[in-house]
C-alpha atoms as a PDB file:
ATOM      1  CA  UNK A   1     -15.152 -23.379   7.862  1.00  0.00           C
ATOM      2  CA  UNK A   2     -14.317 -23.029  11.596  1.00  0.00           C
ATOM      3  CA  UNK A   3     -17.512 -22.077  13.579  1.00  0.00           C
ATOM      4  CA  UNK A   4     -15.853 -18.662  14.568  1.00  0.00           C
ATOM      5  CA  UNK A   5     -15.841 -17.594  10.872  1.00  0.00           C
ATOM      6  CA  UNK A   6     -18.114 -16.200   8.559  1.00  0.00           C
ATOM      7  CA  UNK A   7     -17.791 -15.031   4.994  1.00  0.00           C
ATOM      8  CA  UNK A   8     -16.177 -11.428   3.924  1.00  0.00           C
ATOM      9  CA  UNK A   9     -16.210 -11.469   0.530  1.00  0.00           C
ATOM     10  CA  UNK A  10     -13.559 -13.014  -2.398  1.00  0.00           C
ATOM     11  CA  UNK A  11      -9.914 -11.866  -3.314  1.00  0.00           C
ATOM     12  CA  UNK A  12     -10.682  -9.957  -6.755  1.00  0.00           C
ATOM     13  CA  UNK A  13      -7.402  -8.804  -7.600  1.00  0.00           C
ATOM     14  CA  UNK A  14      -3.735  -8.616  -5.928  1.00  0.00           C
ATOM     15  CA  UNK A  15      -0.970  -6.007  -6.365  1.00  0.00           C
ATOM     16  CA  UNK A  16       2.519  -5.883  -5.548  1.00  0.00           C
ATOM     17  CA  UNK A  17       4.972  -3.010  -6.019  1.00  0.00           C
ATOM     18  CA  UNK A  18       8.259  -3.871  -6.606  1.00  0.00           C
ATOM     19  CA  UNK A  19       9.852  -0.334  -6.061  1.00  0.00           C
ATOM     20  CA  UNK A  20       8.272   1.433  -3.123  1.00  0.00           C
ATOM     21  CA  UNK A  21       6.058   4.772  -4.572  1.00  0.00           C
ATOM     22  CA  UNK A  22       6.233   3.402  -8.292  1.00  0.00           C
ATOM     23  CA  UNK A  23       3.323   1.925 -10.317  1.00  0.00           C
ATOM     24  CA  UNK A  24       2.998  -1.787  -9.643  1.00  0.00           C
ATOM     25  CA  UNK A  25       1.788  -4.925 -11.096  1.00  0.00           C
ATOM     26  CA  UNK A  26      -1.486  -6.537 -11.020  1.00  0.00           C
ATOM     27  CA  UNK A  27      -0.841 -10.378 -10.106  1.00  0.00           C
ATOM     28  CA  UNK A  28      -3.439 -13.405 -10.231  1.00  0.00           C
ATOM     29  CA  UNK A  29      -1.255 -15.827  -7.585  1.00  0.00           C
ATOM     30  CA  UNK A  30       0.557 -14.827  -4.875  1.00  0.00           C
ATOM     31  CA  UNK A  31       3.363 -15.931  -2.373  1.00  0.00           C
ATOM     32  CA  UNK A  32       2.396 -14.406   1.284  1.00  0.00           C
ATOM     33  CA  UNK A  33       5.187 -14.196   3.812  1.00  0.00           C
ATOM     34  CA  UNK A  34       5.777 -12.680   7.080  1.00  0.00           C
ATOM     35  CA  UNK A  35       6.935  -9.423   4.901  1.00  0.00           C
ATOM     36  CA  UNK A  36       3.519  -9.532   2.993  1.00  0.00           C
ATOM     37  CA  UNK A  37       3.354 -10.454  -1.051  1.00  0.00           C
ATOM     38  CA  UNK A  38       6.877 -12.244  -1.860  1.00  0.00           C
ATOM     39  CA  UNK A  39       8.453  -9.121  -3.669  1.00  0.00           C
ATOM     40  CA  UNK A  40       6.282  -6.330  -2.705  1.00  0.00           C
ATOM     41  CA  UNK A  41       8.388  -2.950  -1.679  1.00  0.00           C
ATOM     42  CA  UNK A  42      11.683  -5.452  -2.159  1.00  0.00           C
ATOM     43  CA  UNK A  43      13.500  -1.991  -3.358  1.00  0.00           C
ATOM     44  CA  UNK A  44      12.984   1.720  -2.374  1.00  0.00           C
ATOM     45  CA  UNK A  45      14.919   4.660  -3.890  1.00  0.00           C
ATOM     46  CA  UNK A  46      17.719   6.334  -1.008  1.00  0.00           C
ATOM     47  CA  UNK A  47      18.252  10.137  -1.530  1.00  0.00           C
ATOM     48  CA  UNK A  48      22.011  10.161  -1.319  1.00  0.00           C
ATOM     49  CA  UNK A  49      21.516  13.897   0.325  1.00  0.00           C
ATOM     50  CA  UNK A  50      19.295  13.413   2.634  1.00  0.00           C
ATOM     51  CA  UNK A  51      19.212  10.014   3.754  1.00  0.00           C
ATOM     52  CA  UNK A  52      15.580   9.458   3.361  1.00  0.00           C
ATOM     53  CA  UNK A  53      13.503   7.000   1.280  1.00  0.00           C
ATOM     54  CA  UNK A  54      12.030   8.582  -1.574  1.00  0.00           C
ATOM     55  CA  UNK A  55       8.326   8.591  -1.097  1.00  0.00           C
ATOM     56  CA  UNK A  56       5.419   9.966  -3.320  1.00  0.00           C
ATOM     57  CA  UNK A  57       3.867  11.092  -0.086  1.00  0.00           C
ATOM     58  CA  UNK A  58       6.098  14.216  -0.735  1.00  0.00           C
ATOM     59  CA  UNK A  59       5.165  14.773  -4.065  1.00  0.00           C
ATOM     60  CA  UNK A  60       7.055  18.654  -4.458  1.00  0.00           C
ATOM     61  CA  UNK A  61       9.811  16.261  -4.466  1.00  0.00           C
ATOM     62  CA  UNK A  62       9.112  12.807  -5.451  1.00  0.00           C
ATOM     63  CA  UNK A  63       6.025  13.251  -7.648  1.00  0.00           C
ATOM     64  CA  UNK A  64       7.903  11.516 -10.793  1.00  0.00           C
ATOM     65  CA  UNK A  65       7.992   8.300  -9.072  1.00  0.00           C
ATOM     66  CA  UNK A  66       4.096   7.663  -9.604  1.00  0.00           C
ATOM     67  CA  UNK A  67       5.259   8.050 -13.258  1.00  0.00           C
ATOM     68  CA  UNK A  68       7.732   5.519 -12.864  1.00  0.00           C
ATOM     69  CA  UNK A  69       6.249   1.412 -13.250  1.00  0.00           C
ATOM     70  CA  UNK A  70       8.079  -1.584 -11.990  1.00  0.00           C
ATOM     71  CA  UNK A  71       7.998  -5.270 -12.787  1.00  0.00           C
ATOM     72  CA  UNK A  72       9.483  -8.172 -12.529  1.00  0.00           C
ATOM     73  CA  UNK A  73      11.187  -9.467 -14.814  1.00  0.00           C
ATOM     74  CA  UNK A  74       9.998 -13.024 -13.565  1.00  0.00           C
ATOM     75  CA  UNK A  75       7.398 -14.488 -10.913  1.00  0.00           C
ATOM     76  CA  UNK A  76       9.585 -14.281  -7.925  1.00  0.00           C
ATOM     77  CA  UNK A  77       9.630 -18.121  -6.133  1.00  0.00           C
ATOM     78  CA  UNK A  78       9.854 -18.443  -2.497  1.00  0.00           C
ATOM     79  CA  UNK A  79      13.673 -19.254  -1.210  1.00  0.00           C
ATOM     80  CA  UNK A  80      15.209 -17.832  -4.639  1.00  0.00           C
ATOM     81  CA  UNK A  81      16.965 -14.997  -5.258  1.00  0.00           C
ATOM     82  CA  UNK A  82      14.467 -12.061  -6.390  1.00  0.00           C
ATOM     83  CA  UNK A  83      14.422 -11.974  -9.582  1.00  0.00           C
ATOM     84  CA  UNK A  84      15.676  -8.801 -11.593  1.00  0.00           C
ATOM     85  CA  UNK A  85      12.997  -5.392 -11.756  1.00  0.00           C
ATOM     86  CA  UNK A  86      12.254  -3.694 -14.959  1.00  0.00           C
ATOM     87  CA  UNK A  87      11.357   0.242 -14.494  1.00  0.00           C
ATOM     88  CA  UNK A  88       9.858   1.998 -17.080  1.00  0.00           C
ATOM     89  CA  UNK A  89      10.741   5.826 -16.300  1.00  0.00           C
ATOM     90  CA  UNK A  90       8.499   8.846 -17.069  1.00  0.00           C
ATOM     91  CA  UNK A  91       9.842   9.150 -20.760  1.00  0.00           C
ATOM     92  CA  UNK A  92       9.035   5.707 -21.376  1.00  0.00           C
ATOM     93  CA  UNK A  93      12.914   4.383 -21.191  1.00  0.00           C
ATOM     94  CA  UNK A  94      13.430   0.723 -19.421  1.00  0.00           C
ATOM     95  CA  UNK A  95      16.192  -0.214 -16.753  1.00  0.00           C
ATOM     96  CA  UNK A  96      16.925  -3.072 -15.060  1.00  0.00           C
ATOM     97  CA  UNK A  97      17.561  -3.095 -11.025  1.00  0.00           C
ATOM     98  CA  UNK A  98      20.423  -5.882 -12.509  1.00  0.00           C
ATOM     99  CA  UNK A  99      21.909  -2.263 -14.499  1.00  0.00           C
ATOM    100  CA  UNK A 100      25.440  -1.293 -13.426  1.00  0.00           C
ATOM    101  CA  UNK A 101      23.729   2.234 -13.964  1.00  0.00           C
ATOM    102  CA  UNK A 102      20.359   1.948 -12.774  1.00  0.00           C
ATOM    103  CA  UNK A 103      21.509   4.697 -10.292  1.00  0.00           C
ATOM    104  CA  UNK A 104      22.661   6.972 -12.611  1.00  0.00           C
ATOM    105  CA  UNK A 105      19.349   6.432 -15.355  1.00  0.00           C
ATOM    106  CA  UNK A 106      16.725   7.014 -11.744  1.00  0.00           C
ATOM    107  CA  UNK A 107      19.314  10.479 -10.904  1.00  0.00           C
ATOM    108  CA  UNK A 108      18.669  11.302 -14.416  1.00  0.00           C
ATOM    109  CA  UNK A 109      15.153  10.748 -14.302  1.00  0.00           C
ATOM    110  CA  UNK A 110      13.992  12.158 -10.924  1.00  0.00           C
ATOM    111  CA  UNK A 111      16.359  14.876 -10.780  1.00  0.00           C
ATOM    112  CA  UNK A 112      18.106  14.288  -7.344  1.00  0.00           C
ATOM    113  CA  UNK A 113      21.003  11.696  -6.734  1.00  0.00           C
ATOM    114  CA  UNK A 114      19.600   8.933  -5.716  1.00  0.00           C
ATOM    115  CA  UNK A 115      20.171   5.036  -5.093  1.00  0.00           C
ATOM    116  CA  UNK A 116      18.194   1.837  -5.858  1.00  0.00           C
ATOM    117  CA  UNK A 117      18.680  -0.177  -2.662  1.00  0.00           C
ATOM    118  CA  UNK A 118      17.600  -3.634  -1.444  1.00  0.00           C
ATOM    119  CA  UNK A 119      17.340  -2.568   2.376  1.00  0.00           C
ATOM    120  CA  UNK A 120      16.344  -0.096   4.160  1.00  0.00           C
ATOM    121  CA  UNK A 121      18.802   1.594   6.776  1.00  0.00           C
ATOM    122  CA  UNK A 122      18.760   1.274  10.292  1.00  0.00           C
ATOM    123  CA  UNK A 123      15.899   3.373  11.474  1.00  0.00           C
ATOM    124  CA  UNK A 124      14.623   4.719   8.211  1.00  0.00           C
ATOM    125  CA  UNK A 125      12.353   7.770   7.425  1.00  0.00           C
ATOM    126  CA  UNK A 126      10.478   9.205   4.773  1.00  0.00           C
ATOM    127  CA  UNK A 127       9.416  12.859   4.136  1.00  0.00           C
ATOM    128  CA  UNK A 128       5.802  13.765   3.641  1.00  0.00           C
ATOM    129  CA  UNK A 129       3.360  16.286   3.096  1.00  0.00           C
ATOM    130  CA  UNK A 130       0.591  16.339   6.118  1.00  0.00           C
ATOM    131  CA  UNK A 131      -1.162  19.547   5.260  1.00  0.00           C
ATOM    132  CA  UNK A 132      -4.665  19.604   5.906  1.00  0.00           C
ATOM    133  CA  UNK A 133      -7.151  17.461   4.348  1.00  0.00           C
ATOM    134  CA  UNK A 134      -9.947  20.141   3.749  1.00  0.00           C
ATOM    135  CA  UNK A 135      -8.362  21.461   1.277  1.00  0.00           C
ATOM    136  CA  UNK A 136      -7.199  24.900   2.444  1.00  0.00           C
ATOM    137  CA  UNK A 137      -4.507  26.657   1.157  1.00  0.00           C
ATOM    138  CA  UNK A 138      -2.092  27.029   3.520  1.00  0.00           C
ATOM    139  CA  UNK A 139       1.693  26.263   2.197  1.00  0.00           C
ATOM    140  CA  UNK A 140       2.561  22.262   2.407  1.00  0.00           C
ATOM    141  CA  UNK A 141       2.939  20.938   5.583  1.00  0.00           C
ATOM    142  CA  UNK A 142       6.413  18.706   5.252  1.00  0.00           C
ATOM    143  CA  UNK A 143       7.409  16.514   8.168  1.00  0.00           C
ATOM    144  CA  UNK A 144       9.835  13.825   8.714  1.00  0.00           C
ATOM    145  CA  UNK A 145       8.472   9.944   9.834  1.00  0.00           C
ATOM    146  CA  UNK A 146       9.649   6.711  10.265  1.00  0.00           C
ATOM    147  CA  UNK A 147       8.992   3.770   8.578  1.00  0.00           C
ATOM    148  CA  UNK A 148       8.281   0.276   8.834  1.00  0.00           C
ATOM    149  CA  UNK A 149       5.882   1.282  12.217  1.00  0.00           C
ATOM    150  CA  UNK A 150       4.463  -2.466  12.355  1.00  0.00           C
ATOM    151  CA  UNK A 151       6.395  -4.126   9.921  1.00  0.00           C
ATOM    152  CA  UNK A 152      10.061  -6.100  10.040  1.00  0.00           C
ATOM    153  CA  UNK A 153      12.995  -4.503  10.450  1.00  0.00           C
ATOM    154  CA  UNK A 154      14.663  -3.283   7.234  1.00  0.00           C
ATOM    155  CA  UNK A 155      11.292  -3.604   5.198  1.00  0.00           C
ATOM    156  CA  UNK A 156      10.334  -0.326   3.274  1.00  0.00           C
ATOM    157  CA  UNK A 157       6.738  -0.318   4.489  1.00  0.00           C
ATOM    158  CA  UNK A 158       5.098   2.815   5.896  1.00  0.00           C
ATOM    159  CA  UNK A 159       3.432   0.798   8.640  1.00  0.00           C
ATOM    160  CA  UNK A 160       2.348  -2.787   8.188  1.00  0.00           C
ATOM    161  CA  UNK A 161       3.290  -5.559   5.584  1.00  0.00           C
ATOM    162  CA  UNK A 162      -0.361  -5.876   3.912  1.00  0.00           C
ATOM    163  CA  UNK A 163      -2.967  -3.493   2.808  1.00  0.00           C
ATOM    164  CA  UNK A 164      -6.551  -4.613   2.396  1.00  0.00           C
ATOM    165  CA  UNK A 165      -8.750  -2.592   0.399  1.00  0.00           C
ATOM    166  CA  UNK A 166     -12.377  -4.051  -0.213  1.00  0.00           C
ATOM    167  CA  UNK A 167     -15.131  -3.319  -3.160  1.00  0.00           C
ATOM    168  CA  UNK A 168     -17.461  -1.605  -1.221  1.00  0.00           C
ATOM    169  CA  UNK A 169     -15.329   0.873   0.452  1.00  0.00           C
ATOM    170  CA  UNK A 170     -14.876   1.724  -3.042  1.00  0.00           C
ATOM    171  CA  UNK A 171     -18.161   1.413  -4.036  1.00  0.00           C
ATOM    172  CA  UNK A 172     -18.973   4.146  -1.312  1.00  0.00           C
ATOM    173  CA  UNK A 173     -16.160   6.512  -2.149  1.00  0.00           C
ATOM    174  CA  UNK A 174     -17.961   6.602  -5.864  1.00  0.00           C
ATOM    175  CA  UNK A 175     -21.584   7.584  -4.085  1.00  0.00           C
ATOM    176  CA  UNK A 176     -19.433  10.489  -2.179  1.00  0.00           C
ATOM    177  CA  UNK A 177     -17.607  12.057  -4.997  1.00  0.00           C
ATOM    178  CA  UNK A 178     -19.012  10.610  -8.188  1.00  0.00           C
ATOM    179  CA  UNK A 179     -17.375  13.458 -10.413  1.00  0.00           C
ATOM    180  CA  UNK A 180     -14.061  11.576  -9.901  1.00  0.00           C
ATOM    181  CA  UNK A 181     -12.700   8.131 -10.767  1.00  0.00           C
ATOM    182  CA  UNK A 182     -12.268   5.790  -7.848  1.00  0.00           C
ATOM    183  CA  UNK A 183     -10.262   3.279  -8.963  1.00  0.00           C
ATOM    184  CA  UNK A 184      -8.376   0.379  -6.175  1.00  0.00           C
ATOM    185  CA  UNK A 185      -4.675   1.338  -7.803  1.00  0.00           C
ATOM    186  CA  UNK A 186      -4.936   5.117  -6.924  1.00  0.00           C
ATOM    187  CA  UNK A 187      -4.764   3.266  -2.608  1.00  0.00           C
ATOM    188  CA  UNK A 188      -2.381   1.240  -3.487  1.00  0.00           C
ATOM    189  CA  UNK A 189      -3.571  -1.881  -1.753  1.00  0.00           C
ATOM    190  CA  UNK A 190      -2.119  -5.453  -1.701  1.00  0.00           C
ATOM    191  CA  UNK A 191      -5.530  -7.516  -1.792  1.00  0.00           C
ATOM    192  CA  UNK A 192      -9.216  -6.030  -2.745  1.00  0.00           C
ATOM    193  CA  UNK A 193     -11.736  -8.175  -1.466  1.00  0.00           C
ATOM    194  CA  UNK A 194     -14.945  -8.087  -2.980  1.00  0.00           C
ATOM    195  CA  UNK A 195     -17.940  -8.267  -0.270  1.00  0.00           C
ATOM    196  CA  UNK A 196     -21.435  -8.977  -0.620  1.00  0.00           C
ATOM    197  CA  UNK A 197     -23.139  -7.323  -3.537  1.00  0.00           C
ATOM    198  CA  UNK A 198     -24.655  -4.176  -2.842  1.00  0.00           C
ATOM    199  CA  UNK A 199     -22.709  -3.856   0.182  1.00  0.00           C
ATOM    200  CA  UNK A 200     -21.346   0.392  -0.097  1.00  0.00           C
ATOM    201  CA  UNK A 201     -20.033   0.850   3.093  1.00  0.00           C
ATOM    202  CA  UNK A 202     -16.774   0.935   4.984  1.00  0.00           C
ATOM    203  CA  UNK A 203     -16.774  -2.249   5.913  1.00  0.00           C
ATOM    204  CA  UNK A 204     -13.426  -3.081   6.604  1.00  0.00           C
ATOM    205  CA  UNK A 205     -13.523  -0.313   9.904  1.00  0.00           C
ATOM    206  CA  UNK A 206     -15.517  -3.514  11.135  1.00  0.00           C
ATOM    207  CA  UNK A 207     -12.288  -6.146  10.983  1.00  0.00           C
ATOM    208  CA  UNK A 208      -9.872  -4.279  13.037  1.00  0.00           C
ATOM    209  CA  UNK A 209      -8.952  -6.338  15.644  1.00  0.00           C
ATOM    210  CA  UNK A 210     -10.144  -9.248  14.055  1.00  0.00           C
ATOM    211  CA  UNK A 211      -8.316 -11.917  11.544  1.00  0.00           C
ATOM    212  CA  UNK A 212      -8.838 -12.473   7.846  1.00  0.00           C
ATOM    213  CA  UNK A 213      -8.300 -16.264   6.560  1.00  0.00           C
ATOM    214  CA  UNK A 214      -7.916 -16.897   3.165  1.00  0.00           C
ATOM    215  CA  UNK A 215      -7.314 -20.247   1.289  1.00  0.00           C
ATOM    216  CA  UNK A 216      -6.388 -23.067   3.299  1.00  0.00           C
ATOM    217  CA  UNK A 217      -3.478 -21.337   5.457  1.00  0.00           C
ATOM    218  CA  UNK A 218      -3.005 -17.649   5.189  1.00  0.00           C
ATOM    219  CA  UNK A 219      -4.243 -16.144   8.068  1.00  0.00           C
ATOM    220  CA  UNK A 220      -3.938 -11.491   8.392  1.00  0.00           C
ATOM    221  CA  UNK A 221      -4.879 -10.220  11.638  1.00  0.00           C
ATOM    222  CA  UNK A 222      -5.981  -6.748  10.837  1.00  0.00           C
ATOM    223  CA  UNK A 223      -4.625  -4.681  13.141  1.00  0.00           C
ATOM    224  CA  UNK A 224      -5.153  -0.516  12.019  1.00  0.00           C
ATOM    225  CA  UNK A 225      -7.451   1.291   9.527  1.00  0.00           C
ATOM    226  CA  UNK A 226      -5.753   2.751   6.582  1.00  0.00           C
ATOM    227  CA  UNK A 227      -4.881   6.384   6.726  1.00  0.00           C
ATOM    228  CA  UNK A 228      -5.018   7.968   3.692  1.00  0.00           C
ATOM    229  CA  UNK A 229      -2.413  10.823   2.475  1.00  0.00           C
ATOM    230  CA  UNK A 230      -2.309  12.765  -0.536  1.00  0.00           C
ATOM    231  CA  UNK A 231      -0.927   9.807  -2.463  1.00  0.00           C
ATOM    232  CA  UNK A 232      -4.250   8.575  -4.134  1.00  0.00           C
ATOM    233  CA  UNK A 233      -5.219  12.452  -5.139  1.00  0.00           C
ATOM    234  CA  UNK A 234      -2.452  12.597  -7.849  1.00  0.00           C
ATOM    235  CA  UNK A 235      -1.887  11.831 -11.313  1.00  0.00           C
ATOM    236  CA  UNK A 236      -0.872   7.863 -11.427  1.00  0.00           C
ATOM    237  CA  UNK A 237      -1.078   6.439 -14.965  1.00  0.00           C
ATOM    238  CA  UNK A 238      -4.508   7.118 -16.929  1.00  0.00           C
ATOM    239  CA  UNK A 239      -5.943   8.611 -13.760  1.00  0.00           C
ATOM    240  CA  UNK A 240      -5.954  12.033 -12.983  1.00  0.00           C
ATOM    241  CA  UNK A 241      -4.867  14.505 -10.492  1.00  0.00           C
ATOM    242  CA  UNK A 242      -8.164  14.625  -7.801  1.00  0.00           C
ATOM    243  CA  UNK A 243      -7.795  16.419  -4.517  1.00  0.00           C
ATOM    244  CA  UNK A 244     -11.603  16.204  -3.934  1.00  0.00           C
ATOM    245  CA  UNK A 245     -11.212  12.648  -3.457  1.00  0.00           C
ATOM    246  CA  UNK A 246      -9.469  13.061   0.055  1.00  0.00           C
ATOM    247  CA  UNK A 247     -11.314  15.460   1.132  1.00  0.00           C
ATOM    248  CA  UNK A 248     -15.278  13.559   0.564  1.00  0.00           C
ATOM    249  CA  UNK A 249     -13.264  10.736   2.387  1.00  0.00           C
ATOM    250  CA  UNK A 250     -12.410  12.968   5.464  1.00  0.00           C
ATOM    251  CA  UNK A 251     -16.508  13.831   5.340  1.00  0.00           C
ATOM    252  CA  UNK A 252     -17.036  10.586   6.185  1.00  0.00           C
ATOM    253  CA  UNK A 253     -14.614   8.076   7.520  1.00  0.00           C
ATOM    254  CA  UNK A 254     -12.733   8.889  10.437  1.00  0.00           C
ATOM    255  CA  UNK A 255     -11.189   6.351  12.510  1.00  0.00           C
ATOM    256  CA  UNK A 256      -9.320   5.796  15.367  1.00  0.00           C
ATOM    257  CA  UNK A 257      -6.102   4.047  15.609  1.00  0.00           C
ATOM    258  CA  UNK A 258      -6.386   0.470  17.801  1.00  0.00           C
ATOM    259  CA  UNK A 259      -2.659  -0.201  17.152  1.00  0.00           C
ATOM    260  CA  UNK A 260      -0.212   2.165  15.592  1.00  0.00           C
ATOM    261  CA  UNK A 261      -1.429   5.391  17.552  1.00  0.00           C
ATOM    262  CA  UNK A 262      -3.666   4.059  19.781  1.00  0.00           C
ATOM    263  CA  UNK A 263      -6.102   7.098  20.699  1.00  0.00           C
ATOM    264  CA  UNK A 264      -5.482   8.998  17.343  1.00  0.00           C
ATOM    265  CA  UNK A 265      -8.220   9.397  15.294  1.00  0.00           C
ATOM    266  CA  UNK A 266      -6.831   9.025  11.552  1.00  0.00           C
ATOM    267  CA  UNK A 267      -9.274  11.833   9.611  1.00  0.00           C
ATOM    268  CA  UNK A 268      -9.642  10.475   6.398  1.00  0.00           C
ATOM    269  CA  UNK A 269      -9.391   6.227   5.954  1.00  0.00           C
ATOM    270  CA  UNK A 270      -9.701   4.054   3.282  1.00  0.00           C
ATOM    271  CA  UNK A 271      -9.083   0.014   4.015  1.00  0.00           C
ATOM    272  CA  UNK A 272      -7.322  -1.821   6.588  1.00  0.00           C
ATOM    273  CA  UNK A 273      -3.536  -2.980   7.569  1.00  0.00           C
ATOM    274  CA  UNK A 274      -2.785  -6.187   8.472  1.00  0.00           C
ATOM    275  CA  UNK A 275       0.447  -8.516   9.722  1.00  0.00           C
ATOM    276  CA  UNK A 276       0.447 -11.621   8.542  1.00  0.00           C
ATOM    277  CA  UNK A 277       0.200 -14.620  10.933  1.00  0.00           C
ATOM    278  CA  UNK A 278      -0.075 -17.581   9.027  1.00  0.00           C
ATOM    279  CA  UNK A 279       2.139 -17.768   5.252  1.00  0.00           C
ATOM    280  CA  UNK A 280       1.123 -19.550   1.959  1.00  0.00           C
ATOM    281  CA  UNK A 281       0.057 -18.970  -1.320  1.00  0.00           C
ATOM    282  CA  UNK A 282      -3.015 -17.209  -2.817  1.00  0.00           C
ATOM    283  CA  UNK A 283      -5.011 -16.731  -6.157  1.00  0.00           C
ATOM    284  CA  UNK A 284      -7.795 -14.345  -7.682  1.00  0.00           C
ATOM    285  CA  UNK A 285     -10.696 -15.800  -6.543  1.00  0.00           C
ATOM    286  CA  UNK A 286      -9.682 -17.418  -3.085  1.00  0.00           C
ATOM    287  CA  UNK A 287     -12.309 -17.057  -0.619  1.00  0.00           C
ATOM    288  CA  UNK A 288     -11.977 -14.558   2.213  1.00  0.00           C
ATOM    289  CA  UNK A 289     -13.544 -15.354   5.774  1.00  0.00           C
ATOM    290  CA  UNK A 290     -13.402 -13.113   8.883  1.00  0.00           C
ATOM    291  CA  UNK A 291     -12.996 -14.873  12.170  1.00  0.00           C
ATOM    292  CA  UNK A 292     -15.036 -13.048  14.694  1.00  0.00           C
ATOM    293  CA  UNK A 293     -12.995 -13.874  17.509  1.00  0.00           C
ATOM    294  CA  UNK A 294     -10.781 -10.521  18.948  1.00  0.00           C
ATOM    295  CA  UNK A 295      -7.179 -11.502  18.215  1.00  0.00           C
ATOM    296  CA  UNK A 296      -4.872 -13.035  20.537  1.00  0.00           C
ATOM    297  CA  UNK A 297      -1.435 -12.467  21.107  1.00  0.00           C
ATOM    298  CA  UNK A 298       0.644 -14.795  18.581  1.00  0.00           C
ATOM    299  CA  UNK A 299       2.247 -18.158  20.052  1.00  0.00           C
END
């Protein structure tokens, strides 16, 4: 260990999400690039009227895609071709991304005419629903953002290429609002990183600005706290629909920005993003260490 780290805890499971806003896959190895897990968010659905990416952050509109899972249909490998997704749609059928008509079976199935696409356009957006996080009921509060805010170019990312989610944030969430089910797949996150035991805190608000090394050569430098949206309140598989969640977590975790919207303070935050410095490969289990030093420009 290099004297300027110290432990944070072990990688206890890994995600990736083939099609952005669908159900993922729980994976025990992973490939990390500069665009995060090797095949994570590789396609998004295009609304063919609008122009947006579909997102489940606008679920008036989108909500079926949390009802829709995607999977490989083979461990992607790094410099191959992606290998094909299967999506299981609400009513249990099963496409293939390799499907002349995949288009027409995800029209059929969300109900708008849509596209499966590889890349996202030139200065893509997303709609989503930013009403108010205490719950009041005022009418939804739509607005129109871009994407990919500290990610690459042509990536379907809502900010950055790696979300880090860690046991005891979750651990806390369930002391908050123990009438509900905290569960890591409701946030959606890439890695969660089990820390000390006992630790029930929000720890990760501690590595912002600071650099996550895991195995021998991946390296995250964790540069924004995770904003949460009204994503992890709904319906997603066996758990249910849970709008107290969000609003115990805006009781007790704002944060500001450092990166994204430097001076904004984000009112309800669960985990961290991060951009990923240094590539390689990962497994369940792989140590996690924080390096204390602030981060430095890259080379």
């Amino acid at each position: 260990m290099h004297p300027s780290e110290e432990p944070a805890g072990t990688v206890v499971s890994m995600w990736r999400y083939p099609v952005k806003s669908m159900q993922g896959e729980e994976i025990d190895q992973a490939e990390i690039t500069g665009r995060g897990v090797l095949g994570d968010r590789a396609y998004a659905v295009l609304d063919r009227q609008t122009g947006h990416i579909a997102s489940a952050k606008h679920p008036g509109k989108w909500g079926a895609l949390l009802a829709c899972r995607a999977a490989f249909a083979g461990p992607p490998r790094p410099s191959a071709p992606l290998p094909p997704v299967w999506i299981t749609l609400p009513d249990g059928a099963v496409v293939s991304s390799a499907q002349p008509d995949v288009d027409r079976a995800l029209s059929r199935a969300l109900g708008r005419d849509v596209a499966l696409v590889s890349r996202a356009p030139e200065a893509a957006t997303r709609e989503a629903d930013r009403s108010p996080v205490d719950g009041s009921a005022a009418p939804a509060t739509i607005v129109e953002e871009p994407m990919a805010l500290a990610a690459p170019a042509g990536t379907f990312f809502d900010v950055a290429a790696v979300h880090v989610l860690t046991t005891a944030t979750l651990d806390r969430l369930r002391d908050l609002h123990p009438s509900g089910r905290v569960e890591a797949p409701r946030f959606r996150p890439n890695l969660v990183v089990a820390t000390a035991p006992g630790e029930r805190r929000f720890v990760e608000n501690d590595w912002i600005g600071r650099a996550l090394v895991i195995a021998a050569e991946v390296r995250l430098d964790v540069i924004d706290p995770c904003p949460r949206c009204v994503v992890p309140t709904l319906a997603q598989g066996d758990l249910p629909r849970d709008p107290g969640l969000l609003r115990a977590l805006a009781r007790h975790n704002a944060v500001a920005s450092a990166t994204v919207a430097p001076g904004v303070v984000f009112p309800a935050v669960a985990g961290v993003y991060a951009t990923v410095r240094g590539e390689g490969a990962i497994c369940r289990g792989a140590a996690v260490r924080l390096d204390a030093a602030p981060l430095s420009p890259p080379r």
